[in-house]
Protein backbone atom coordinates (compact mmCIF):
# COMPACT_ATOMS: atom_id res chain seq x y z
CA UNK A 1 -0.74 -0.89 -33.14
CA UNK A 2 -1.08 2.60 -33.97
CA UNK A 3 -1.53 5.75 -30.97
CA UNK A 4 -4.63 6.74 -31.72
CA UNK A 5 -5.97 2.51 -31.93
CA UNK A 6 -4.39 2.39 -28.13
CA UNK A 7 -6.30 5.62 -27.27
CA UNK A 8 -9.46 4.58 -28.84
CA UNK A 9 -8.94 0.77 -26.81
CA UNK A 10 -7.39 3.10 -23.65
CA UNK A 11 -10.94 5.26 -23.50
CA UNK A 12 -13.21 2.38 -24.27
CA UNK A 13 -11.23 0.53 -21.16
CA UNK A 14 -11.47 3.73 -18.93
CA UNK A 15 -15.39 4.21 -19.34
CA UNK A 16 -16.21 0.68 -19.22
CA UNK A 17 -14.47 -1.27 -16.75
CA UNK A 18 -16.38 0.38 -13.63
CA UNK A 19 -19.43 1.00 -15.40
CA UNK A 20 -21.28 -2.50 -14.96
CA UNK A 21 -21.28 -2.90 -19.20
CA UNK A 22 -17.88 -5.11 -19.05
CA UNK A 23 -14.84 -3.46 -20.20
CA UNK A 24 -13.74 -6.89 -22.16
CA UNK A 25 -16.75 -7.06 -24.07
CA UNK A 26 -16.31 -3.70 -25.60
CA UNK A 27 -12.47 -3.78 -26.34
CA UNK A 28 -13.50 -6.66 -28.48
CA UNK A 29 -16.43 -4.97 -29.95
CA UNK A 30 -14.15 -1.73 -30.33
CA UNK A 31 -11.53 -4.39 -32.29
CA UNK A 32 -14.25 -5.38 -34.44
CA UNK A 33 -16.40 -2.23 -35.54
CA UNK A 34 -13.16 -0.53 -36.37
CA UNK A 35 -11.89 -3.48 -38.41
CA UNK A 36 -9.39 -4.03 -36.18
CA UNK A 37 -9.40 -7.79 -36.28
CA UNK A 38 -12.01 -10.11 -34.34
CA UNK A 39 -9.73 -11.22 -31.58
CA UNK A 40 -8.10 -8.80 -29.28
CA UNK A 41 -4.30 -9.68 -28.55
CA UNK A 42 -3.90 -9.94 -24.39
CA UNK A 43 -1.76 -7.65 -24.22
CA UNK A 44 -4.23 -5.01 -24.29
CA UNK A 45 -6.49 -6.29 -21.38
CA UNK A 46 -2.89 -6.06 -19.58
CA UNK A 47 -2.06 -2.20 -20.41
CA UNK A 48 -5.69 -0.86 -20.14
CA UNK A 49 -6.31 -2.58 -16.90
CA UNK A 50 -3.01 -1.25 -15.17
CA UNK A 51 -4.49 2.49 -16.25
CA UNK A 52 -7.69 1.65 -14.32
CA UNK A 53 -6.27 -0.16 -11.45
CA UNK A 54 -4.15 3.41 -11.01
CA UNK A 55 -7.40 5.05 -11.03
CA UNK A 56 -9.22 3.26 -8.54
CA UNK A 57 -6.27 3.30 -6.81
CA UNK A 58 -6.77 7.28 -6.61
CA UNK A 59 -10.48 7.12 -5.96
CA UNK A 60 -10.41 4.46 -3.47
CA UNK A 61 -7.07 5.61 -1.77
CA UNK A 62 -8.98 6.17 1.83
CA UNK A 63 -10.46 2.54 1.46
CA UNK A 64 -6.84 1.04 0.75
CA UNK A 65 -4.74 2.83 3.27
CA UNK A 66 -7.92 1.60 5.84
CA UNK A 67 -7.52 -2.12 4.18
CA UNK A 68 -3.74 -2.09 4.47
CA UNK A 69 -3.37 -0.28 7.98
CA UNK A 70 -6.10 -2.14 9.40
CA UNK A 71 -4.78 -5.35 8.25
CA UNK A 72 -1.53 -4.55 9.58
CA UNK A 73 -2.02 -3.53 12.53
CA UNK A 74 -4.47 -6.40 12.85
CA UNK A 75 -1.53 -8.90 12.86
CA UNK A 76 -0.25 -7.68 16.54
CA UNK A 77 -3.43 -5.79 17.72
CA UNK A 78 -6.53 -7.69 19.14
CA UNK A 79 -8.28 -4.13 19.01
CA UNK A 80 -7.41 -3.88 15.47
CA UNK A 81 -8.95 -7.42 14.86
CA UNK A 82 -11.89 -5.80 15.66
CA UNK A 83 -12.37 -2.61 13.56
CA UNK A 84 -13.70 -2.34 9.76
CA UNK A 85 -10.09 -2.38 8.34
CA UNK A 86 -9.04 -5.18 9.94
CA UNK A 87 -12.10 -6.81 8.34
CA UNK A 88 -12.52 -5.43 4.94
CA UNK A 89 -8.74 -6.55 4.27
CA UNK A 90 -9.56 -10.59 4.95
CA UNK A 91 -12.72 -9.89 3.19
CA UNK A 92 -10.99 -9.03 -0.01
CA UNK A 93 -8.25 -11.51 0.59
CA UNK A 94 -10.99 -13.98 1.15
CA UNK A 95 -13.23 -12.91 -1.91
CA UNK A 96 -10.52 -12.99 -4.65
CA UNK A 97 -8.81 -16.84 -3.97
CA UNK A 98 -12.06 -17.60 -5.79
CA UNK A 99 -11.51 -15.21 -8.47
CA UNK A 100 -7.79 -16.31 -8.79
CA UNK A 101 -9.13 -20.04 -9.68
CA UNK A 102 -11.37 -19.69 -11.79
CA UNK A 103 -9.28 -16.84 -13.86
CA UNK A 104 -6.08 -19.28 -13.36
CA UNK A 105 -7.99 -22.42 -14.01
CA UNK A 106 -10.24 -21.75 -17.30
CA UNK A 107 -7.92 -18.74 -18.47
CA UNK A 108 -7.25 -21.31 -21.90
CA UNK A 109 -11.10 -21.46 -22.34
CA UNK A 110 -11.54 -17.60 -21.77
CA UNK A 111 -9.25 -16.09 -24.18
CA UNK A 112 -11.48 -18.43 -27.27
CA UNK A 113 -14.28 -16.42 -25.85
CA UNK A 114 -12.79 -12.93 -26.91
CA UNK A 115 -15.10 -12.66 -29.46
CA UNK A 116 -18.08 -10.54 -30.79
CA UNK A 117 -20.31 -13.61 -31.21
CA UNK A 118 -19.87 -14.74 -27.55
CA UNK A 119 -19.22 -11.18 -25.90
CA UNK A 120 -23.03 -10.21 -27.83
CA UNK A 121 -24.81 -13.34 -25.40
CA UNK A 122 -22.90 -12.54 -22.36
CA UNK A 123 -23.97 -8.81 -22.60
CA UNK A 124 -27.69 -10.48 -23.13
CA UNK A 125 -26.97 -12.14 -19.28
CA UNK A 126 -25.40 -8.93 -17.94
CA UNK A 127 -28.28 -6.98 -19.22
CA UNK A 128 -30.46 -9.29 -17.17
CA UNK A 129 -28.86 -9.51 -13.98
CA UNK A 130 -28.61 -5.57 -14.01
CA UNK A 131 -31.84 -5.60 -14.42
CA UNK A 132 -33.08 -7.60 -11.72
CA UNK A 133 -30.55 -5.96 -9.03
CA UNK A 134 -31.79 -4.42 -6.15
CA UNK A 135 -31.40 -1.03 -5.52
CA UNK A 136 -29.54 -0.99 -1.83
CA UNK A 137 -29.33 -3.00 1.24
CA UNK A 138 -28.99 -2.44 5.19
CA UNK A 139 -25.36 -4.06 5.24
CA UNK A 140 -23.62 -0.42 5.42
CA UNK A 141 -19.91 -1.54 6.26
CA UNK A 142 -17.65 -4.23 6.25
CA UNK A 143 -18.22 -5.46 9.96
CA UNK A 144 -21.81 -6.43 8.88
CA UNK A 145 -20.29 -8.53 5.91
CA UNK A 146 -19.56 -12.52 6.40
CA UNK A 147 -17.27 -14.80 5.06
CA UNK A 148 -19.92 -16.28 2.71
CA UNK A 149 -21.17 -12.88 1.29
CA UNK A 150 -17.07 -12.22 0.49
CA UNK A 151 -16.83 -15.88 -0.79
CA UNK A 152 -20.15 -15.53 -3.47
CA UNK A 153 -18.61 -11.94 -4.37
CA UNK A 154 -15.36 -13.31 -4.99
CA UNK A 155 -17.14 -16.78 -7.26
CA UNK A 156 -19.17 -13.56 -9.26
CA UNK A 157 -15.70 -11.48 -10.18
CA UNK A 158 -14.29 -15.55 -11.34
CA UNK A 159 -17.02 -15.80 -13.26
CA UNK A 160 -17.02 -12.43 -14.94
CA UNK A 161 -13.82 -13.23 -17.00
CA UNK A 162 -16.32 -14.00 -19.29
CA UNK A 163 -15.82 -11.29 -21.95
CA UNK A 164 -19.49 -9.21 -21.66
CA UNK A 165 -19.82 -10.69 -18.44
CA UNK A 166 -19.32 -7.18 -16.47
CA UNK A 167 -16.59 -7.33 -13.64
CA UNK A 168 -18.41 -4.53 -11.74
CA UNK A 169 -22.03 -5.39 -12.82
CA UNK A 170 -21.72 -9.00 -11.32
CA UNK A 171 -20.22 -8.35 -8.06
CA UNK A 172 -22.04 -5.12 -7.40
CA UNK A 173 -24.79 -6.95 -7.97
CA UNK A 174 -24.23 -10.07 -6.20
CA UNK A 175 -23.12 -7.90 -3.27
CA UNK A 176 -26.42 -5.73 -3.37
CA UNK A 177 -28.62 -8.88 -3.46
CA UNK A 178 -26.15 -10.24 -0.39
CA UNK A 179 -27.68 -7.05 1.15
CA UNK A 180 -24.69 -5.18 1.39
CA UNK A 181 -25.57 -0.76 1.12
CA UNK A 182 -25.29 0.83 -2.60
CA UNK A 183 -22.16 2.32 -0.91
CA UNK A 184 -20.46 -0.71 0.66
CA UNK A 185 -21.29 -2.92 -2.35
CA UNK A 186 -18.72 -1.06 -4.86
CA UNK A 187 -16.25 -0.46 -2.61
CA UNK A 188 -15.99 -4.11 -1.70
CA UNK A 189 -15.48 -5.02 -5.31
CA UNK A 190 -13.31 -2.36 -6.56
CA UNK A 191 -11.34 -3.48 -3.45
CA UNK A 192 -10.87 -6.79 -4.81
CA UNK A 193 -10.87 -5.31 -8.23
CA UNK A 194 -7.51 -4.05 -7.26
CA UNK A 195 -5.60 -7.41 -6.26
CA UNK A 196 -6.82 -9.05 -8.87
CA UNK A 197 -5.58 -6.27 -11.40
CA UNK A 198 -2.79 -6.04 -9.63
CA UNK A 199 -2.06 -9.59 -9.94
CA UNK A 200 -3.27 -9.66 -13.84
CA UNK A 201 -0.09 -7.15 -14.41
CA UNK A 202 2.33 -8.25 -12.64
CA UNK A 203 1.74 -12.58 -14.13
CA UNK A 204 1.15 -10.47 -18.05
CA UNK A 205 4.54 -8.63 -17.89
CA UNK A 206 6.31 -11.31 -20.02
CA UNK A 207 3.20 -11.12 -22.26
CA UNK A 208 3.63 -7.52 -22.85
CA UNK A 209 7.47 -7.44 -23.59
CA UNK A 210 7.17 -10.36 -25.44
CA UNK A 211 4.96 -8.18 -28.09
CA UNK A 212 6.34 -5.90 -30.50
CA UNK A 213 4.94 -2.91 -29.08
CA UNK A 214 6.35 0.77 -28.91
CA UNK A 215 6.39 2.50 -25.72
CA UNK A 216 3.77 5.27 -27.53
CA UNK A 217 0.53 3.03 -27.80
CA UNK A 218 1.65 1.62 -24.30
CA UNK A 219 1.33 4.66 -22.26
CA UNK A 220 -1.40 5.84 -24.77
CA UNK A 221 -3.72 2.95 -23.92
CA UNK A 222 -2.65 3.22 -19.85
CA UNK A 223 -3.33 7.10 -19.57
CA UNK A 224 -6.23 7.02 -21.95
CA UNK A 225 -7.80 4.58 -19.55
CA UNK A 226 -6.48 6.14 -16.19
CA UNK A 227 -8.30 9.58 -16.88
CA UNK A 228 -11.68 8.04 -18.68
CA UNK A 229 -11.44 5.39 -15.62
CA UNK A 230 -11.22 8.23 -13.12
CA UNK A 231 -14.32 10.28 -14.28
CA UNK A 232 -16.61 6.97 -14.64
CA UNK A 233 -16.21 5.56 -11.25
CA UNK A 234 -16.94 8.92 -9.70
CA UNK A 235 -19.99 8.41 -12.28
CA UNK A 236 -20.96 4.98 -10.87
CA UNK A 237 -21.12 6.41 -7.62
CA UNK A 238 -23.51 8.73 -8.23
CA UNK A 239 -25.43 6.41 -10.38
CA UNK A 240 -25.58 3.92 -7.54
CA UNK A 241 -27.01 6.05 -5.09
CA UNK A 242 -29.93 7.16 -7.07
CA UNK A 243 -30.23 3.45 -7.64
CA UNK A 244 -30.10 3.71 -11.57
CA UNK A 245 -27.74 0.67 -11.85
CA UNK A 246 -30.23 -1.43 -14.06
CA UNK A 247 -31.03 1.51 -16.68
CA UNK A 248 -28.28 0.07 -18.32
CA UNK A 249 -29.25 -3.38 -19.29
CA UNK A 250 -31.09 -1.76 -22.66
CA UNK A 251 -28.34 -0.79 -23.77
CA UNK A 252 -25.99 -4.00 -23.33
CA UNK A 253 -29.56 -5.56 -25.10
CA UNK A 254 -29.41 -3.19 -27.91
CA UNK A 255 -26.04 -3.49 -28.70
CA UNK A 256 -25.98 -7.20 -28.14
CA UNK A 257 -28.78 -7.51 -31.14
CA UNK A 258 -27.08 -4.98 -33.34
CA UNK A 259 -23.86 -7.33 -32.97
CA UNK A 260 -25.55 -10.36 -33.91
CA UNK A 261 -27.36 -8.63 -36.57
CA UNK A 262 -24.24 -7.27 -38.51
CA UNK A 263 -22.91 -10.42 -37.65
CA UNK A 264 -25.29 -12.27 -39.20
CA UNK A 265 -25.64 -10.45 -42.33
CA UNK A 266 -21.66 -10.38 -43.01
């Protein structure tokens, strides 16, 4: 793999993984329209993922140190059981043992799926979903969440290792229509976003050494994605509070059909 291929994959990572247009689906449509091959190599999810963890990490670092303090302090403290932290910490927990199953469980099954003909019908079912997402809710912090609403979210990020099935698009959705704010709703899954990236790198290690690949594309593809990751969740933030979330299931439509099209004519 050349630099500038692990840029290209890095940027495509960055912009898409928060934005709800699934950040899988378009490294393997990025593999493809360049003529890169039709099936991206894991390795890739692996680098570009630790790049956006790192930048959630930064834009969420107020909502981790209360997660992590809270849960802490939670383990001696019956006060501390009590507050958000203490809360949003077993919520997480809670909402990503689902996640870990299903990714664990069917990960054989989802790695045949890393391909344009599958990724262009699971942007189809994104596209709807985002579409039919409501725009807030009166659930406005992690206190007013329950164990159920952290259990579905957790079953929707499982479900979205679907490549085209959007990480963030599924559970900010799911979380909306569980009536959780336009604020609260991201947070909670970027939250869990994190341990499960976290998680991702630390179990693909071996997969990444065992690959031929220079240190160069490596950092390329994890900076690449850390900066591009940055400036597109402060994007989805904004987007979510003018509740613009669905506007973009035409384009996960449109370039759904123009991937079946040029697939169907090649």
């Amino acid at each position: 793999m050349t630099l500038l291929q692990a840029i290209i994959l890095g940027i495509v990572q960055g912009l898409t993984e928060f934005l709800p247009v699934s950040s899988s689906g378009h490294l393997v449509l990025a593999n493809y329209y360049f003529g890169w091959g039709e099936k991206l190599p894991l390795y890739v999810d692996i680098a570009t993922n630790t790049g956006t963890f790192l930048a959630a990490l930064l834009v969420l670092r107020k909502d981790v140190w209360q997660a992590l303090s809270g849960f802490f302090k939670g383990l001696t403290s019956p006060i501390a059981r009590q507050q958000e932290g203490w809360r949003m910490a077993l919520l997480v927990i809670l909402g990503s043992i689902p996640t870990a199953m299903i990714g664990l469980g069917l990960k054989p099954i989802f790695e045949e799926l890393n391909q344009p003909l599958y990724v262009s019908f699971a942007l189809i079912v994104t596209g709807i979903v985002l579409w039919f997402t409501p725009k807030s809710g009166l659930k406005r912090n992690a206190l007013s969440l329950s164990w159920l609403d952290a259990t579905i979210g957790g079953l929707a990020q499982g479900l979205a290792v679907i490549p085209g099935i959007s990480r963030a698009g599924s559970t900010i959705s799911t979380m909306l229509w569980r009536g959780a704010s336009s604020e609260l709703a991201p947070r909670f899954s970027f939250l869990m976003y994190m341990i499960v990236s976290f998680g991702v790198a630390i179990l693909g290690i071996d997969e990444v050494l065992g690959n031929d690949l220079k240190l160069a594309p490596l950092l390329g593809m994890i900076v690449a994605s850390f900066v591009t990751g940055y400036l597109a969740l402060q994007w989805l933030f904004v987007i979510l509070k003018k509740g613009q979330f669905r506007w973009f299931a035409p384009y996960l439509w449109l370039i759904a059909v123009i991937t079946l099209i040029k697939l169907a004519v090649s």
